[in-house]
PDB file of N, CA and C in Angstrom:
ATOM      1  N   UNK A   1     -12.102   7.123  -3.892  1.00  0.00           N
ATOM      2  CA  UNK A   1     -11.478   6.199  -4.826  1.00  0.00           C
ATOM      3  C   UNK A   1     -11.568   4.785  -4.272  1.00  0.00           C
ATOM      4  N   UNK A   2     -12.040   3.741  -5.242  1.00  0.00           N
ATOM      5  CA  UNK A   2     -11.910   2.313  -4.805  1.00  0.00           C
ATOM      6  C   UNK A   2     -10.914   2.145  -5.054  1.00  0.00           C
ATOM      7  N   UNK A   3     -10.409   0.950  -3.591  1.00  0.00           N
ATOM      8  CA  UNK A   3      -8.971   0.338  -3.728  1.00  0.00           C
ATOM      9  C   UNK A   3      -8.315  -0.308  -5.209  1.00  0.00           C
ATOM     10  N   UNK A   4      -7.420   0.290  -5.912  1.00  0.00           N
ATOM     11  CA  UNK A   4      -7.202  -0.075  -7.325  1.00  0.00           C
ATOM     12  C   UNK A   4      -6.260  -1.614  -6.813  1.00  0.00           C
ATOM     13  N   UNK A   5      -5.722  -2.120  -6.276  1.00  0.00           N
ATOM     14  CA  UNK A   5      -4.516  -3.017  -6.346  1.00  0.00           C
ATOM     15  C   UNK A   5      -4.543  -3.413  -4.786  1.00  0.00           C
ATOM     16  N   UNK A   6      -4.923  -5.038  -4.775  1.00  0.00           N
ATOM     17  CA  UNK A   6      -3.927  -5.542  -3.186  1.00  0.00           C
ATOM     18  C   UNK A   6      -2.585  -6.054  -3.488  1.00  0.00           C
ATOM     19  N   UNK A   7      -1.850  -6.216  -2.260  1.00  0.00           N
ATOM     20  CA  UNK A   7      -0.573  -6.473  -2.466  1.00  0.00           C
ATOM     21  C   UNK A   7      -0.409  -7.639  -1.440  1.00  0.00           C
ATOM     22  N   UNK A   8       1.088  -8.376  -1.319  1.00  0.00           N
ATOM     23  CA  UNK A   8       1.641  -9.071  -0.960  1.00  0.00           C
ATOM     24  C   UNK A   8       2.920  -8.812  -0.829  1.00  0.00           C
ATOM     25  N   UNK A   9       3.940  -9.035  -0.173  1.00  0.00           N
ATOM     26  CA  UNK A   9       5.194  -9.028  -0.650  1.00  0.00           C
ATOM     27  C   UNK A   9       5.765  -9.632  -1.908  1.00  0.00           C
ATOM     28  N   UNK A  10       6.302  -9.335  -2.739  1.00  0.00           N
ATOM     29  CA  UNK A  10       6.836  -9.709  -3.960  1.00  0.00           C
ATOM     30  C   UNK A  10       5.897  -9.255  -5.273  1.00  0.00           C
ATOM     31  N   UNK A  11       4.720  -8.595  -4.791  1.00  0.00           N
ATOM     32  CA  UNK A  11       4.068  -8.388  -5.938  1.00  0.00           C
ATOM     33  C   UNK A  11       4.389  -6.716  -6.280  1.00  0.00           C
ATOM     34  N   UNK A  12       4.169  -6.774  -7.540  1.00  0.00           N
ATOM     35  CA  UNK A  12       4.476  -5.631  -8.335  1.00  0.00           C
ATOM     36  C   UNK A  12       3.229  -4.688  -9.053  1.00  0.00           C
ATOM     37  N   UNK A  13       3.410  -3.627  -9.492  1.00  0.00           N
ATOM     38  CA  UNK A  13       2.586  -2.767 -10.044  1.00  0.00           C
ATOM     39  C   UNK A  13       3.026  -1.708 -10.839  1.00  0.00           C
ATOM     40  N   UNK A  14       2.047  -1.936 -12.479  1.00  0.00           N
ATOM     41  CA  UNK A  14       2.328  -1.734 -13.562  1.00  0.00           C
ATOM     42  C   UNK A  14       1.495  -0.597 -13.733  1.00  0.00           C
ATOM     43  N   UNK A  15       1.436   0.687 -14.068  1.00  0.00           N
ATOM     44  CA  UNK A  15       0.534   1.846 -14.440  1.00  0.00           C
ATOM     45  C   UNK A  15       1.356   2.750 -15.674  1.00  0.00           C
ATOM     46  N   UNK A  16       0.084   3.641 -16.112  1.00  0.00           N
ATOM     47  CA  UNK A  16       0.761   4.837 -17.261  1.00  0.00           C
ATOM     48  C   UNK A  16       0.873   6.003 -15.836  1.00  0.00           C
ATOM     49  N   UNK A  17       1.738   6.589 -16.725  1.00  0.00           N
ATOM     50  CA  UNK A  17       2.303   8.155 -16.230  1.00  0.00           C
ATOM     51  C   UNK A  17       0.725   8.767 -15.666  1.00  0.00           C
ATOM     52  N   UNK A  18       0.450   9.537 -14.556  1.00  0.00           N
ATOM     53  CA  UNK A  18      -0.435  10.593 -14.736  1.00  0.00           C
ATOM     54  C   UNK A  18      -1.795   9.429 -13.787  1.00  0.00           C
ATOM     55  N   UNK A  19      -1.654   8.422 -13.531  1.00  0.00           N
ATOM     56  CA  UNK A  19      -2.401   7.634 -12.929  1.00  0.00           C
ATOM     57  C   UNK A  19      -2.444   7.323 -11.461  1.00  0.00           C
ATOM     58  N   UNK A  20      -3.861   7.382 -10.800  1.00  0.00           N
ATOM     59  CA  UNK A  20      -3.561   7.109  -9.747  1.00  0.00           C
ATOM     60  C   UNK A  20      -3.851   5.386  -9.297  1.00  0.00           C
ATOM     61  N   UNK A  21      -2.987   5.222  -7.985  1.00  0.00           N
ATOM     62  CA  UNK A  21      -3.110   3.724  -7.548  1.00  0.00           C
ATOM     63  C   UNK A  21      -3.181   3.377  -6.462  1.00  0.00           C
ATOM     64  N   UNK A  22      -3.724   1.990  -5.654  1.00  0.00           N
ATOM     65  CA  UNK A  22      -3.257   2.144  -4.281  1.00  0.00           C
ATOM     66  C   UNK A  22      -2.836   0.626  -4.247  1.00  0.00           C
ATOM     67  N   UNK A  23      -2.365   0.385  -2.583  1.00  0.00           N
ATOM     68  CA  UNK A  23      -1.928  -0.573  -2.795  1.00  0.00           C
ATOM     69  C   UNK A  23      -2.705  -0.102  -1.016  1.00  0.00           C
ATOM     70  N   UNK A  24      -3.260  -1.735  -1.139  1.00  0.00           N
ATOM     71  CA  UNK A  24      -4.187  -2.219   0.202  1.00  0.00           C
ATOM     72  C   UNK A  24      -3.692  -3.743   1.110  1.00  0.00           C
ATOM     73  N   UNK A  25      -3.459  -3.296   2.060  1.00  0.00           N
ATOM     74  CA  UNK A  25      -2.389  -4.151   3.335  1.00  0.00           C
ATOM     75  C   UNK A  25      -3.797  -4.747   4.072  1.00  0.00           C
ATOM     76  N   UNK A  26      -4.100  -5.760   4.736  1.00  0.00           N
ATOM     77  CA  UNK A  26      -4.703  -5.627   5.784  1.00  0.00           C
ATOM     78  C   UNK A  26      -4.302  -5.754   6.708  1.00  0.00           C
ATOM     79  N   UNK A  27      -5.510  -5.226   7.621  1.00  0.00           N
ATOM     80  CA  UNK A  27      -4.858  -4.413   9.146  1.00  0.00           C
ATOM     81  C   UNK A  27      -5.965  -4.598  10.202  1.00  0.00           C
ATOM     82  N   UNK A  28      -5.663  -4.556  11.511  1.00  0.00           N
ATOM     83  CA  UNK A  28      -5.969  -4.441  12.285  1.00  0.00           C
ATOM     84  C   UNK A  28      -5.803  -3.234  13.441  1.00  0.00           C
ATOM     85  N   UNK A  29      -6.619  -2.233  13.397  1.00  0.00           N
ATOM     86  CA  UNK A  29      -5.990  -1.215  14.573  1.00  0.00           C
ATOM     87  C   UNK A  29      -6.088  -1.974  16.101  1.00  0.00           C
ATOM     88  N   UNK A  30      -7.314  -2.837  16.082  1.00  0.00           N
ATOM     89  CA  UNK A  30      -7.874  -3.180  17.448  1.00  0.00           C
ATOM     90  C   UNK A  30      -6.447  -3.414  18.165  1.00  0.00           C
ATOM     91  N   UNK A  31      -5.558  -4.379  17.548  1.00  0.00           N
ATOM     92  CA  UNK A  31      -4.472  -4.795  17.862  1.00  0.00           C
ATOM     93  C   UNK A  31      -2.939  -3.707  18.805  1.00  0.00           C
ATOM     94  N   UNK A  32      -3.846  -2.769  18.326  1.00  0.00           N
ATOM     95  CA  UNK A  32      -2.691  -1.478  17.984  1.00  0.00           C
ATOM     96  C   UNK A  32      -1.537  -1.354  17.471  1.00  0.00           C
ATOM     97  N   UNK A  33      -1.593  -2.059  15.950  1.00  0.00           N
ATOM     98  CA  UNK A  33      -0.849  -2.034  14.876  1.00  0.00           C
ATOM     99  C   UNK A  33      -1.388  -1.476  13.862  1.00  0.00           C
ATOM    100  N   UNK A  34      -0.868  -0.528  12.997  1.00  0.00           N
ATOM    101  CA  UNK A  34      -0.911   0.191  11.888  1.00  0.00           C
ATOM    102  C   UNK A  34      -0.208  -0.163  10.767  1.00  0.00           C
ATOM    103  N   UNK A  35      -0.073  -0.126   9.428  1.00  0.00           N
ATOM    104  CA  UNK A  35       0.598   0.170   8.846  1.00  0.00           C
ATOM    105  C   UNK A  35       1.294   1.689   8.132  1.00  0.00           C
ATOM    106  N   UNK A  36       2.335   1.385   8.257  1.00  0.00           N
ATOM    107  CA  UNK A  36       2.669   3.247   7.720  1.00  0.00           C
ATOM    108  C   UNK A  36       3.602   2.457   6.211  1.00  0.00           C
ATOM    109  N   UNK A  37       4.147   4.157   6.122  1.00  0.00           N
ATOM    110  CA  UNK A  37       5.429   3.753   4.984  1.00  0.00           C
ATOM    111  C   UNK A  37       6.100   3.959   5.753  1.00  0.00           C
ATOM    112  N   UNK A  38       7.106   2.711   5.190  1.00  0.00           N
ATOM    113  CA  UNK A  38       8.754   3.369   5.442  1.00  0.00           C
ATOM    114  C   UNK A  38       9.847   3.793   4.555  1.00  0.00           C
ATOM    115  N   UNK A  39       9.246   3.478   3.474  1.00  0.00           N
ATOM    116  CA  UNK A  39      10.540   4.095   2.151  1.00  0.00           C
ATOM    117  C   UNK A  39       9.519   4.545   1.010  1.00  0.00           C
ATOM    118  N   UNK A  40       9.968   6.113   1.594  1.00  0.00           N
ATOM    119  CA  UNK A  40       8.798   6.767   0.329  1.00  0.00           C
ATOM    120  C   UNK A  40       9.260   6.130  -1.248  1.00  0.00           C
ATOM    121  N   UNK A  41       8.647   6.350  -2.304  1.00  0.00           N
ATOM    122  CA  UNK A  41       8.483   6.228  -3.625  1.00  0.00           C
ATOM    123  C   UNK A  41       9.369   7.557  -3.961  1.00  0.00           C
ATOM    124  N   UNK A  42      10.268   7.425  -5.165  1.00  0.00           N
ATOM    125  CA  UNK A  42      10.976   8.246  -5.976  1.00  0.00           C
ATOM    126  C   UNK A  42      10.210   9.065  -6.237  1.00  0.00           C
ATOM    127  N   UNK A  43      10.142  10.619  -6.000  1.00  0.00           N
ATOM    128  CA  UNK A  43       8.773  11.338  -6.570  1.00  0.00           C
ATOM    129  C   UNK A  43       9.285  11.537  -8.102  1.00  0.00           C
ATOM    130  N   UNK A  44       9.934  11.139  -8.628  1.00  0.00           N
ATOM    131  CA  UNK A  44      10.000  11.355 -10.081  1.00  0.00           C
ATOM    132  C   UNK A  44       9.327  10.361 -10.974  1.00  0.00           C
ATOM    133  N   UNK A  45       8.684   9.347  -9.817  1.00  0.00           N
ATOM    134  CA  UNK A  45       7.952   8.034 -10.619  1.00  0.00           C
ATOM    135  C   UNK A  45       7.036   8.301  -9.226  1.00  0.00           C
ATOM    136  N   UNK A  46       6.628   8.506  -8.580  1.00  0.00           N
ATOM    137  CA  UNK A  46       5.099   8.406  -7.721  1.00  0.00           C
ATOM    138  C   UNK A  46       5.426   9.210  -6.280  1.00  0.00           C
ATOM    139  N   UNK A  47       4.261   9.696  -6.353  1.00  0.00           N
ATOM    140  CA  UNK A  47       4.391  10.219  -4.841  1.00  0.00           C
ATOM    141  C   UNK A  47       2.907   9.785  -3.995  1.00  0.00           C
ATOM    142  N   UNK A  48       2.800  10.247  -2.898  1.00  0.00           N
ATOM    143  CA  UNK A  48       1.865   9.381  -2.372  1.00  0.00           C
ATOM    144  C   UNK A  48       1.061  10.404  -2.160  1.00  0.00           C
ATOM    145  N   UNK A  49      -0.213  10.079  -1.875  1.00  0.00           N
ATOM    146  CA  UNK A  49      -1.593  11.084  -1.625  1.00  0.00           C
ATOM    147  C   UNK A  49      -1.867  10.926  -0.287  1.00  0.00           C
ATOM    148  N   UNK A  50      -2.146   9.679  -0.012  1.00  0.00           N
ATOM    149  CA  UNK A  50      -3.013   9.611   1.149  1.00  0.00           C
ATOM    150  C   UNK A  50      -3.219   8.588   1.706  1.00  0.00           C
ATOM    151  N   UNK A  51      -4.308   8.306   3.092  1.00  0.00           N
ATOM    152  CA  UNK A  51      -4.040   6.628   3.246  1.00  0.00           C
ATOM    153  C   UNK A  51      -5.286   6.527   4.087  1.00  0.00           C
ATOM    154  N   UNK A  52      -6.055   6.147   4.310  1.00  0.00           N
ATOM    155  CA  UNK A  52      -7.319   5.736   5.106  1.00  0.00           C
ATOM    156  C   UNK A  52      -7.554   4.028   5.105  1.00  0.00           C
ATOM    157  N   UNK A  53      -7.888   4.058   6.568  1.00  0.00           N
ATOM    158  CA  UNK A  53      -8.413   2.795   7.486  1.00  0.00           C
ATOM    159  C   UNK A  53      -9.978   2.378   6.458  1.00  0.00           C
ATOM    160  N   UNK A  54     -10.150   0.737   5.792  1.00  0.00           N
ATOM    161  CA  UNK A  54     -11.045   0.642   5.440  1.00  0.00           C
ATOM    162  C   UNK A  54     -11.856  -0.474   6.403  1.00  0.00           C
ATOM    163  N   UNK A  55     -12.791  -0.336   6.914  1.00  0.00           N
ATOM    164  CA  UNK A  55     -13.697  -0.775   7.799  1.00  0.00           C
ATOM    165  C   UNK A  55     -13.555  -2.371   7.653  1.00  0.00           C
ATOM    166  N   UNK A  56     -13.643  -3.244   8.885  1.00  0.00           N
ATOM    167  CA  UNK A  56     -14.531  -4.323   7.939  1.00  0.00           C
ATOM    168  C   UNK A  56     -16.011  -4.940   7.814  1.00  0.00           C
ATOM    169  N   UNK A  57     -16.176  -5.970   6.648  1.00  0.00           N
ATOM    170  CA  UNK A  57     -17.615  -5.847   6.154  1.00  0.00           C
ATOM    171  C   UNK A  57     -18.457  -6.726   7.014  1.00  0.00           C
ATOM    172  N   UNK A  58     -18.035  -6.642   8.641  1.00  0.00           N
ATOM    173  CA  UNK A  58     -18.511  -7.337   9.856  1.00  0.00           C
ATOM    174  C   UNK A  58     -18.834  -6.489  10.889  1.00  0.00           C
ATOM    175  N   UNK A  59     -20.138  -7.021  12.022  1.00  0.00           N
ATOM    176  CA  UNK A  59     -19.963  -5.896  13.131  1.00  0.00           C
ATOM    177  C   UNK A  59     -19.364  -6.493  14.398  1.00  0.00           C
ATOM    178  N   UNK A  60     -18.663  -7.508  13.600  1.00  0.00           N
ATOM    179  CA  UNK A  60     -18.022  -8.573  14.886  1.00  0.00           C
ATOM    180  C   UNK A  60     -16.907  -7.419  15.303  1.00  0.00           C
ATOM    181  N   UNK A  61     -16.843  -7.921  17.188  1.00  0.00           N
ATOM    182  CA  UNK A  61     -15.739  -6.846  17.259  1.00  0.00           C
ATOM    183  C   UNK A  61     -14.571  -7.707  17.176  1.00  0.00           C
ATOM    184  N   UNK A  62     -13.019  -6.141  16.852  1.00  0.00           N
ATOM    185  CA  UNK A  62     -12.110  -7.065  16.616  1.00  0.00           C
ATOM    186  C   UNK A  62     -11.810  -7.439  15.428  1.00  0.00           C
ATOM    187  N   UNK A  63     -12.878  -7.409  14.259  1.00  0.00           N
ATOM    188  CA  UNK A  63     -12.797  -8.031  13.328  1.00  0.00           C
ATOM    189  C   UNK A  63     -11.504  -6.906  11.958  1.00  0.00           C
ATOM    190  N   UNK A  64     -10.417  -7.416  11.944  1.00  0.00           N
ATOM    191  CA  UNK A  64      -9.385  -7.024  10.872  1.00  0.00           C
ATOM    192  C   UNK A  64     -10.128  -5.989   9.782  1.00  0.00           C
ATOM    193  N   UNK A  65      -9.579  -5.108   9.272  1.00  0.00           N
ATOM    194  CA  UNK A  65      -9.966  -4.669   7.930  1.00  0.00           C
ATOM    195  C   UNK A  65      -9.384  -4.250   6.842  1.00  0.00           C
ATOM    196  N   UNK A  66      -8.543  -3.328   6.370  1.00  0.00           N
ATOM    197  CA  UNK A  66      -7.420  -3.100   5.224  1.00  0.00           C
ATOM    198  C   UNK A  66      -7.282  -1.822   5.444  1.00  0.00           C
ATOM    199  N   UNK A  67      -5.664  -1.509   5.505  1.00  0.00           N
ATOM    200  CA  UNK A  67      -5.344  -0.018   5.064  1.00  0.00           C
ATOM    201  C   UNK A  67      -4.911   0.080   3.780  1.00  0.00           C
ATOM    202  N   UNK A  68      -5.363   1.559   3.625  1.00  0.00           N
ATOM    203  CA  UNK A  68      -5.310   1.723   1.862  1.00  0.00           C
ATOM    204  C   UNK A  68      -4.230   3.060   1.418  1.00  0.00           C
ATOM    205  N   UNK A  69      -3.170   2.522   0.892  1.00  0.00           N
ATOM    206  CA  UNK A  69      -2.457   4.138   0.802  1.00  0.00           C
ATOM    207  C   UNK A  69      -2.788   4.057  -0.732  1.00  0.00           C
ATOM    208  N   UNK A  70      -3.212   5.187  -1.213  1.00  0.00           N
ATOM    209  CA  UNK A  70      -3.188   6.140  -2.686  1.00  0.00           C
ATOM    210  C   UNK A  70      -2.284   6.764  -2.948  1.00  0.00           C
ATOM    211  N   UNK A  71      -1.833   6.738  -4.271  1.00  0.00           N
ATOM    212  CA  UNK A  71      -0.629   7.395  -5.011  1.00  0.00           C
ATOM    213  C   UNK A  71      -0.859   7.959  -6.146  1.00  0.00           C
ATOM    214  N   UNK A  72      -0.257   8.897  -6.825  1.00  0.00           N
ATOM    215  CA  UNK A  72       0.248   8.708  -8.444  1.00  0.00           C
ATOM    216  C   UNK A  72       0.722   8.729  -8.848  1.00  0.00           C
ATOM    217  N   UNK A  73       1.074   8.541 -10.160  1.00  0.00           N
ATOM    218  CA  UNK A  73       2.458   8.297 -10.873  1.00  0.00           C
ATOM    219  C   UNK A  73       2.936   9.399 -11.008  1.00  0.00           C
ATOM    220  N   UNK A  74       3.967   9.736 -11.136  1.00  0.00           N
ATOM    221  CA  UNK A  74       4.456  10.957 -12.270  1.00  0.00           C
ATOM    222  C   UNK A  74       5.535  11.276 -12.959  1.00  0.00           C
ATOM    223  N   UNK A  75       6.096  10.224 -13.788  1.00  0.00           N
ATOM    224  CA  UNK A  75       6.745   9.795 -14.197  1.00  0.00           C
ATOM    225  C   UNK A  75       6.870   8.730 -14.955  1.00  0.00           C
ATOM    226  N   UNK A  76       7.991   8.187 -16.041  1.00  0.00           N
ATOM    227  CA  UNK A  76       8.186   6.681 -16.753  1.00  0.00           C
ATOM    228  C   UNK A  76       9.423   7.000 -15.219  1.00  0.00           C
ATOM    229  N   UNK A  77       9.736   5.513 -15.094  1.00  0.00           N
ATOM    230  CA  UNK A  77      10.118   4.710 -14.580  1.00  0.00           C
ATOM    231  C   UNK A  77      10.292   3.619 -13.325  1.00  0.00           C
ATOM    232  N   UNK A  78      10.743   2.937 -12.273  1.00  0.00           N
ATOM    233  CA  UNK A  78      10.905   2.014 -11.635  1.00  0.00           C
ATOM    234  C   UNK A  78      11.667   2.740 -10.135  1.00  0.00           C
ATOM    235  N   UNK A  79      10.419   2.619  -9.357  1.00  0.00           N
ATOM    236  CA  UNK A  79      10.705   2.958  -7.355  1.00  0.00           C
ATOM    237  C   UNK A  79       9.741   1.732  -6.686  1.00  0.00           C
ATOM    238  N   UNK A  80      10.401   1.713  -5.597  1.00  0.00           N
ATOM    239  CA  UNK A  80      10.070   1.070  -4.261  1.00  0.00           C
ATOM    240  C   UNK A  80       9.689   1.652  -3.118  1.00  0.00           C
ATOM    241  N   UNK A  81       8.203   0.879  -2.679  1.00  0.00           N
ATOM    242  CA  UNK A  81       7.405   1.264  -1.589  1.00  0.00           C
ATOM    243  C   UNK A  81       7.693   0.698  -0.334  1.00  0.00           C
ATOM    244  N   UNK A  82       8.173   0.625   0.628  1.00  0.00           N
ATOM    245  CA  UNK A  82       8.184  -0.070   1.711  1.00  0.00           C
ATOM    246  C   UNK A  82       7.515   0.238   3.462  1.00  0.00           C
ATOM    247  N   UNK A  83       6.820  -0.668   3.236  1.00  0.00           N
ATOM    248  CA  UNK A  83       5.515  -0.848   4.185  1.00  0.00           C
ATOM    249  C   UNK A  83       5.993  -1.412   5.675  1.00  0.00           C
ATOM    250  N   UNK A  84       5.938  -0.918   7.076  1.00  0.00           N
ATOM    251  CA  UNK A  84       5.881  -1.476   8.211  1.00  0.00           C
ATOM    252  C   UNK A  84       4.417  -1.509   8.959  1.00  0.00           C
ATOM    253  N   UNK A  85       4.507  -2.382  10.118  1.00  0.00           N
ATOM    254  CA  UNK A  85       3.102  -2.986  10.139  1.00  0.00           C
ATOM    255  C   UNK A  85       4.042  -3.014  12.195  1.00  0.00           C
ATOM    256  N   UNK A  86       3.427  -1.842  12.426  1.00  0.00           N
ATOM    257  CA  UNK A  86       3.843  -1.509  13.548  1.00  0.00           C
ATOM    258  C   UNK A  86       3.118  -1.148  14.623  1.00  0.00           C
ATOM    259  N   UNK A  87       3.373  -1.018  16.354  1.00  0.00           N
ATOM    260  CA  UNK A  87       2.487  -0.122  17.133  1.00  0.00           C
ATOM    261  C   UNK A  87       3.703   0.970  17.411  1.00  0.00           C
ATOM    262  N   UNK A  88       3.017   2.393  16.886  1.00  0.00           N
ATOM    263  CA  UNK A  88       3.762   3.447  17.264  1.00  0.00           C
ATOM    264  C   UNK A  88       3.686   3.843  18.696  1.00  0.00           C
ATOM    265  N   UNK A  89       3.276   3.352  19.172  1.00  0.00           N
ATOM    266  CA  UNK A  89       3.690   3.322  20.939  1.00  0.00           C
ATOM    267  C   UNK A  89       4.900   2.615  20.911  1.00  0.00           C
ATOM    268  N   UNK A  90       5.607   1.710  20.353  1.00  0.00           N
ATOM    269  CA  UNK A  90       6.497   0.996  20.967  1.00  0.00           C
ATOM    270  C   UNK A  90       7.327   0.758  19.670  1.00  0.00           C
ATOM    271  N   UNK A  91       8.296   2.358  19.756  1.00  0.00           N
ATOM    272  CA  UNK A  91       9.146   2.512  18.543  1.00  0.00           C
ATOM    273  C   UNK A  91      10.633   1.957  18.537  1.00  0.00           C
ATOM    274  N   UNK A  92      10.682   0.960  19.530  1.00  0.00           N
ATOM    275  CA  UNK A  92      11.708   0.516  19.435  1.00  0.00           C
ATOM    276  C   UNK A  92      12.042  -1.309  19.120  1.00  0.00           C
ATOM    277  N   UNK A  93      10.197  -1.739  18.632  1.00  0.00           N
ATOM    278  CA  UNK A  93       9.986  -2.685  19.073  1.00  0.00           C
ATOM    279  C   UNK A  93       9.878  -2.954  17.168  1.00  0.00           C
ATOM    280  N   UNK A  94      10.796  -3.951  16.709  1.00  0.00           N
ATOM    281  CA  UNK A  94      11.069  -4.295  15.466  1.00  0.00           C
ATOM    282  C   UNK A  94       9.360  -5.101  14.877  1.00  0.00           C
ATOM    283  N   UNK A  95       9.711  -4.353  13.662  1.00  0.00           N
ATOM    284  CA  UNK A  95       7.805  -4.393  12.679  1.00  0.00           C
ATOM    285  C   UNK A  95       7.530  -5.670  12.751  1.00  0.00           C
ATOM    286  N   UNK A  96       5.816  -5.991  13.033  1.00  0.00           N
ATOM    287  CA  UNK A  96       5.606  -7.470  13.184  1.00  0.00           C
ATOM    288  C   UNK A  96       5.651  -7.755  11.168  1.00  0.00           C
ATOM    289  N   UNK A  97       5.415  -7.151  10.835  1.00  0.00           N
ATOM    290  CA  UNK A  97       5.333  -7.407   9.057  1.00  0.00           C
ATOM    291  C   UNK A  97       6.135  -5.938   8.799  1.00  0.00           C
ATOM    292  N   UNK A  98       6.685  -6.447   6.909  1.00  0.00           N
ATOM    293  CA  UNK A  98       6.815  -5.360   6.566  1.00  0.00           C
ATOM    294  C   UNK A  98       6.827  -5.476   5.005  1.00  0.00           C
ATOM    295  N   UNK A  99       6.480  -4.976   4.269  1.00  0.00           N
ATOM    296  CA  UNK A  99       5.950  -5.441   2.589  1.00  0.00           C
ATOM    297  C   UNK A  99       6.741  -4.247   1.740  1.00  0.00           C
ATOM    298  N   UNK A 100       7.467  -4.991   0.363  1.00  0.00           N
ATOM    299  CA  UNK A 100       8.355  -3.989   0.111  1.00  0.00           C
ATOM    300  C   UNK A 100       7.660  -4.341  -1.527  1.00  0.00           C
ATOM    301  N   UNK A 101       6.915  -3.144  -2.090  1.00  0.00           N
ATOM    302  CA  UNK A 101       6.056  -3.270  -3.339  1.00  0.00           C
ATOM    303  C   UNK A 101       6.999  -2.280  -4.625  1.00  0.00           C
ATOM    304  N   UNK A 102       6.922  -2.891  -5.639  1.00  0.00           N
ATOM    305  CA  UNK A 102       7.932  -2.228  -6.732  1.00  0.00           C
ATOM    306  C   UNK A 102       6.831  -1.863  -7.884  1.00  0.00           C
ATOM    307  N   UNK A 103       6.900  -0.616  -8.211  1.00  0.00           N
ATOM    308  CA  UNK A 103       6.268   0.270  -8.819  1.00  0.00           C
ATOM    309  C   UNK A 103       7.079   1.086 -10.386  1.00  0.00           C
ATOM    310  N   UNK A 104       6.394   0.150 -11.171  1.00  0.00           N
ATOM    311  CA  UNK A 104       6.240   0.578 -12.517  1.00  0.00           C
ATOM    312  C   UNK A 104       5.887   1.303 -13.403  1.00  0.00           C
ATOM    313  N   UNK A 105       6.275   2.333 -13.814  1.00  0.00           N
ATOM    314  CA  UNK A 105       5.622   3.650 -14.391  1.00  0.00           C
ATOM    315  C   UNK A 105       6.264   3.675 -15.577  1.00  0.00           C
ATOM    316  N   UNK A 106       4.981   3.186 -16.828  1.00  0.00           N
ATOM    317  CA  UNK A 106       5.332   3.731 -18.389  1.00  0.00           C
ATOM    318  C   UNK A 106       5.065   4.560 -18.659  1.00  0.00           C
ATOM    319  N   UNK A 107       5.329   5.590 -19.880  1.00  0.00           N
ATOM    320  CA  UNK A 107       4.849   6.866 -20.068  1.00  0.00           C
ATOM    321  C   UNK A 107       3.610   6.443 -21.059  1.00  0.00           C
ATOM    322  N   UNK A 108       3.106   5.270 -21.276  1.00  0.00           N
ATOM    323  CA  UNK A 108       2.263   4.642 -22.071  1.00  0.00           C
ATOM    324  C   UNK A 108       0.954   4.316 -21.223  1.00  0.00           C
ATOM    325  N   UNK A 109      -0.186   4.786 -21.679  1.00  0.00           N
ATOM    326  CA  UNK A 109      -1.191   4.075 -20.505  1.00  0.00           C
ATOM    327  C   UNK A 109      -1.187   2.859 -21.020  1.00  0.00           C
ATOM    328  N   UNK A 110      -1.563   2.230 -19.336  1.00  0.00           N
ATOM    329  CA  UNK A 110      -1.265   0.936 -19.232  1.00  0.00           C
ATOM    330  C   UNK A 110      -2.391   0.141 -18.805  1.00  0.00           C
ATOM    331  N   UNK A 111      -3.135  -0.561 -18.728  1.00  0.00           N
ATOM    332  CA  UNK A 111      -4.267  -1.249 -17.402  1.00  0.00           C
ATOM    333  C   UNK A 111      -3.511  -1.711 -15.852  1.00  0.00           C
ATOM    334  N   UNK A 112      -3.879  -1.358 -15.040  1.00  0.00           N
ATOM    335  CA  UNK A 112      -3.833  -1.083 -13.717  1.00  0.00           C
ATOM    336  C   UNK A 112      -3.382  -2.677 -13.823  1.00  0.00           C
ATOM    337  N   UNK A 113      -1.959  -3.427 -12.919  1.00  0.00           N
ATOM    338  CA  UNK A 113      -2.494  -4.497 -12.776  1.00  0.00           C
ATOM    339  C   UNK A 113      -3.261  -4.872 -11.324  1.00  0.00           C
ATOM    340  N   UNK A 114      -4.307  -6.067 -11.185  1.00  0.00           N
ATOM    341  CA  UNK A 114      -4.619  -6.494 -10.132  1.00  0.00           C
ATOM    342  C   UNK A 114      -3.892  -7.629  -9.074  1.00  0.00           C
ATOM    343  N   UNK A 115      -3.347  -7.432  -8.906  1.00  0.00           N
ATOM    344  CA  UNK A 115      -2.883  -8.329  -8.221  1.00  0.00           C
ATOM    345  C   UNK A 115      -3.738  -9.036  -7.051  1.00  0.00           C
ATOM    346  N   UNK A 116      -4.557 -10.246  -6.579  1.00  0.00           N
ATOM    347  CA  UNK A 116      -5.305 -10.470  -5.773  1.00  0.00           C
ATOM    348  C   UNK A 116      -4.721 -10.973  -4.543  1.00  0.00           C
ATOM    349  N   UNK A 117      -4.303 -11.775  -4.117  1.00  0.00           N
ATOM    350  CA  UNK A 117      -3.370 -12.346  -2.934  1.00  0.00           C
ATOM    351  C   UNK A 117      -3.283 -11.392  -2.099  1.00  0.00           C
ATOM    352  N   UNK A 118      -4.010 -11.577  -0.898  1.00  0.00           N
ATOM    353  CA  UNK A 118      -3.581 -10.877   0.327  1.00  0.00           C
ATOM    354  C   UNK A 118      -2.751 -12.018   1.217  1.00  0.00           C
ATOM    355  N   UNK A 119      -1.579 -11.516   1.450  1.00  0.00           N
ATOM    356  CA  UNK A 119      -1.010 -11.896   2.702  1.00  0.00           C
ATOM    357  C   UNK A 119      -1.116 -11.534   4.106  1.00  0.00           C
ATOM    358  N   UNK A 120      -2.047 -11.655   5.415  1.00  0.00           N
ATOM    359  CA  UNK A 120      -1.557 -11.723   6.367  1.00  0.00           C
ATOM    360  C   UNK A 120      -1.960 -12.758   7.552  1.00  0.00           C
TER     361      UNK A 120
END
């Protein structure tokens, strides 16, 4: 699946019931920071699939690239995703980022929105 949606903090995402979506952070592992979740989605409006490291389109080393978590809806209504941007070696050490995305589910198909703005 191509990345459907980047995000930012404050941005939102609009889908029909029965649809899948992702929402794409960029990232750096070199760093040894990840992004994970930290506040799953209501599974009565989305649950999550999956999440893979997307390369970047450089062979510079070092060079940043995007993590991508996939979801789908399943459900009409309104949950929150919340994203930390962490090294799990050092779980006591407060998230250098953390992105909190609000997720919209009509029972109407909808067009995916795009949101473009990457923040980091």
């Amino acid at each position: 699946m191509a990345p459907t949606t980047t995000t930012d903090p404050g941005q939102s995402i609009e889908v029909g019931t029965g649809q899948d979506f992702g929402i794409v952070l960029a990232a750096n592992p070199t760093t040894g920071y990840s992004w994970s979740i930290a506040t799953q989605p209501d599974p009565a409006v989305a649950v999550s699939l999956d999440s893979q490291f997307l390369g970047p389109n450089t062979s510079l080393p070092g060079a940043p690239g995007r993590e991508c978590f996939r979801f789908t809806s399943t459900g009409a209504g309104q949950t929150s995703v919340g994203f930390v941007y962490t090294r799990p070696f050092e779980p006591d050490a407060p998230p250098a980022q953390s992105v909190d995305v609000l997720v919209t589910v009509s029972s109407a198909d909808v067009p995916v929105q795009l949101p473009v703005h990457l923040n980091f």
